[in-house]
Protein backbone atom coordinates (compact mmCIF):
# COMPACT_ATOMS: atom_id res chain seq x y z
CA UNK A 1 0.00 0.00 0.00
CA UNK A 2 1.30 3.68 -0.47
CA UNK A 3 2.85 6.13 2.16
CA UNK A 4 0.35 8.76 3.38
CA UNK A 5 3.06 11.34 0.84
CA UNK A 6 2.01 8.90 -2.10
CA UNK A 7 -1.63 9.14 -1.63
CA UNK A 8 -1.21 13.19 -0.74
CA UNK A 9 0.67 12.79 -4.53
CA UNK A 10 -1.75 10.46 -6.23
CA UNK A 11 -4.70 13.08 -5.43
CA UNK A 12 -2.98 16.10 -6.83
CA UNK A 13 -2.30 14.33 -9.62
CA UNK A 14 -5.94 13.27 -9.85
CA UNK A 15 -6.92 17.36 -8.79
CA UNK A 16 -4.45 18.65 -11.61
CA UNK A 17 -6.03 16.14 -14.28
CA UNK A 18 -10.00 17.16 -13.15
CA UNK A 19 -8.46 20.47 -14.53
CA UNK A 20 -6.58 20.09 -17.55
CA UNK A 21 -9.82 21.62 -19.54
CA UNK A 22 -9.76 24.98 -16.94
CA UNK A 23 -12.70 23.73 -14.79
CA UNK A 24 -13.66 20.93 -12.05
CA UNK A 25 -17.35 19.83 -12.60
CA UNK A 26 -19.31 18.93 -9.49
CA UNK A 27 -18.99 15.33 -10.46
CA UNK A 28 -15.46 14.88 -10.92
CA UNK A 29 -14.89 16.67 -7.12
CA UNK A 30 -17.57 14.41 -5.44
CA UNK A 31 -15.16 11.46 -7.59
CA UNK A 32 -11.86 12.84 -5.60
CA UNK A 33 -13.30 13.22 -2.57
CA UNK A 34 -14.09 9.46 -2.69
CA UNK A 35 -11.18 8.59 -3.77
CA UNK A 36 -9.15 10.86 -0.60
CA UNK A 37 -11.22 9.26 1.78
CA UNK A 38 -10.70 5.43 0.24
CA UNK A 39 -7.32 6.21 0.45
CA UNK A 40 -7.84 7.46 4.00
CA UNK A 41 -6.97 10.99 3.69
CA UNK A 42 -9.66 13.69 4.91
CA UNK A 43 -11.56 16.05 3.80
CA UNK A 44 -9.46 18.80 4.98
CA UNK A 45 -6.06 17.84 3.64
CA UNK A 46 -7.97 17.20 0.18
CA UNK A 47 -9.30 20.89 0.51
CA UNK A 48 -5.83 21.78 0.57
CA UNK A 49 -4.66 20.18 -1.83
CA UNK A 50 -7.60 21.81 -4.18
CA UNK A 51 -4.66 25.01 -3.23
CA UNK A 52 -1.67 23.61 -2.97
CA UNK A 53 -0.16 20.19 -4.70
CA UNK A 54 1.67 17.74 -2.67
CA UNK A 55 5.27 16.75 -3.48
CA UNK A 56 5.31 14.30 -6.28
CA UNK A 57 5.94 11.44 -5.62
CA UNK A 58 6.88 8.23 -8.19
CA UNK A 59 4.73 5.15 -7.69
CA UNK A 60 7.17 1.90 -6.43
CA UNK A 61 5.09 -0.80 -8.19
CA UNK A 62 3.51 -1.00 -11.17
CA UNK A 63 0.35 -2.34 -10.21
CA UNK A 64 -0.07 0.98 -8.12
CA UNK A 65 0.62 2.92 -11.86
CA UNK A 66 -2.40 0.76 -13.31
CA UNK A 67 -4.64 1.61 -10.56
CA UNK A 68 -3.70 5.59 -11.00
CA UNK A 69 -4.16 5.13 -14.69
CA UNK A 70 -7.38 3.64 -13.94
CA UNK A 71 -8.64 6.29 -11.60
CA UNK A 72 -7.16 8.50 -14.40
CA UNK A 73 -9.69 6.96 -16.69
CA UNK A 74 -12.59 7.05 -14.29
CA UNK A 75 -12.06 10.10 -14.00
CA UNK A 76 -12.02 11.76 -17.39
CA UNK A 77 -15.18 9.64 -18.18
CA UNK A 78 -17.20 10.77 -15.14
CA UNK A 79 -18.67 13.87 -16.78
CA UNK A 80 -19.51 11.83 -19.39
CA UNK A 81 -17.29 14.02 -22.15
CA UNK A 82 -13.88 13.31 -23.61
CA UNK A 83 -11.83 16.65 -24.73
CA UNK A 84 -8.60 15.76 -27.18
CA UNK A 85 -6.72 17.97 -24.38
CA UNK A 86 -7.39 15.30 -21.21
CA UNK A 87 -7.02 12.07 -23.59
CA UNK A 88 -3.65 13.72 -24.92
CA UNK A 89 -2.43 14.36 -21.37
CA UNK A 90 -3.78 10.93 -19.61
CA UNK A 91 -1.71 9.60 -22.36
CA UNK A 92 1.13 11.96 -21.32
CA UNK A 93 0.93 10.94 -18.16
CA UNK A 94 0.59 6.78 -18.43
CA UNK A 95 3.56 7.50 -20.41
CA UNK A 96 5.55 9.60 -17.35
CA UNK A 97 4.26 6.49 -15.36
CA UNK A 98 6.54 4.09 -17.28
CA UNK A 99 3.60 2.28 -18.79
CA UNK A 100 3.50 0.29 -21.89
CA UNK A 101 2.21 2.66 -24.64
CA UNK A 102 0.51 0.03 -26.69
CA UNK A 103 -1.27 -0.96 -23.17
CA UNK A 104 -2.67 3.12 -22.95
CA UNK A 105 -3.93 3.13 -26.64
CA UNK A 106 -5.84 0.18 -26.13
CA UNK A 107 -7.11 1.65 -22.74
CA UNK A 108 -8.46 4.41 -24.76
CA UNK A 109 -9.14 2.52 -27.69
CA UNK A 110 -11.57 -0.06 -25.43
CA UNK A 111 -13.55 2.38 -22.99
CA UNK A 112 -15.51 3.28 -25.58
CA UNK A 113 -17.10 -0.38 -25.64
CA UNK A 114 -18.34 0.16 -22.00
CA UNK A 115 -21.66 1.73 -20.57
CA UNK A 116 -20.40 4.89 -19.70
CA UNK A 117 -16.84 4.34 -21.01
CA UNK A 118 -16.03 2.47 -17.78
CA UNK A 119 -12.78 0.01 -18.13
CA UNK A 120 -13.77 -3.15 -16.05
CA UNK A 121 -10.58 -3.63 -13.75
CA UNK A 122 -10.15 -6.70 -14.87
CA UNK A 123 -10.13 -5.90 -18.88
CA UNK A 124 -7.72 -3.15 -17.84
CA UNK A 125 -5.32 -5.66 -15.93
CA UNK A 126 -5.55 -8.04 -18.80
CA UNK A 127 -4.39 -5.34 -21.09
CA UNK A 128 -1.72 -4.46 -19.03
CA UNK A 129 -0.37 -7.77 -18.59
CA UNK A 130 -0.60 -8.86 -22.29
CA UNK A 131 1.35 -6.01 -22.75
CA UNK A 132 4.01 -7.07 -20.33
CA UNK A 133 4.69 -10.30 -21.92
C-alpha cells in the first residue's frame, strides 16, 4: 500500500487532471473526494490540496501505476465528455508512469465499448499484462 506522501501525490495528480480543460465539474470533485477518503486521507487535507499540490511522488510498483491510470480513466469519463486535451495528457501521463504505450492506446481505444466508457478492472489488468509479456 502507499505512504500517506504517495496518496497526498496520487490526489494532486488526480486534482491537476479534473483540470486540464480549466474547470472541475461537481462530479469529478464528489469522484476525488471518494477517492481521498478510500485512500484514507480527509476532507481537509484534500481541501488543501484543491490550493496547494503535494510533493510528487513516483509510484514503487507497477500495479499501483495501473490503478492511478485507472482512476485517471474514471475520472475523465465521469462527466460523461472526452476533450482531445485530457485524452492527450492521460496519455502523457501513463507514459511519465513508465507504462507500456501500446497498453494506454488500447485503454483508450476499449472504454468506448463500456456503458459509460467504464474500463472493467479486470479488462484493464488483462491489457496491461498482455502487454508485459
Amino acid at each position: 500500500m502507499s505512504t500517506y506522501e504517495e496518496k497526498l501525490s496520487i490526489l494532486s495528480e488526480l486534482i491537476a487532471f479534473a483540470r486540464v480543460d480549466d474547470k472541475m465539474k461537481s462530479s469529478e470533485y464528489a469522484f476525488l473526494i471518494q477517492v481521498a477518503l478510500s485512500l484514507g486521507v480527509e476532507r481537509s487535507v484534500f481541501e488543501k490540496l484543491l490550493r496547494q499540490k503535494a510533493k510528487k511522488k513516483i509510484l514503487g510498483s507497477q500495479a499501483d501505476r495501473i490503478v492511478q491510470f485507472h482512476r485517471l480513466v474514471l475520472l475523465m469519463n465521469i462527466d460523461q465528455e472526452q476533450h482531445k486535451q485530457e485524452i492527450q495528457k492521460l496519455h502523457e501521463i501513463g507514459l511519465a508512469m513508465g507504462l507500456p504505450p501500446a497498453a494506454i492506446d488500447q485503454v483508450l481505444e476499449v472504454m468506448h465499448e463500456y456503458p459509460d466508457k467504464i474500463v472493467p478492472p479486470n479488462v484493464l489488468l488483462r491489457i496491461f499484462t498482455a502487454q508485459n509479456n
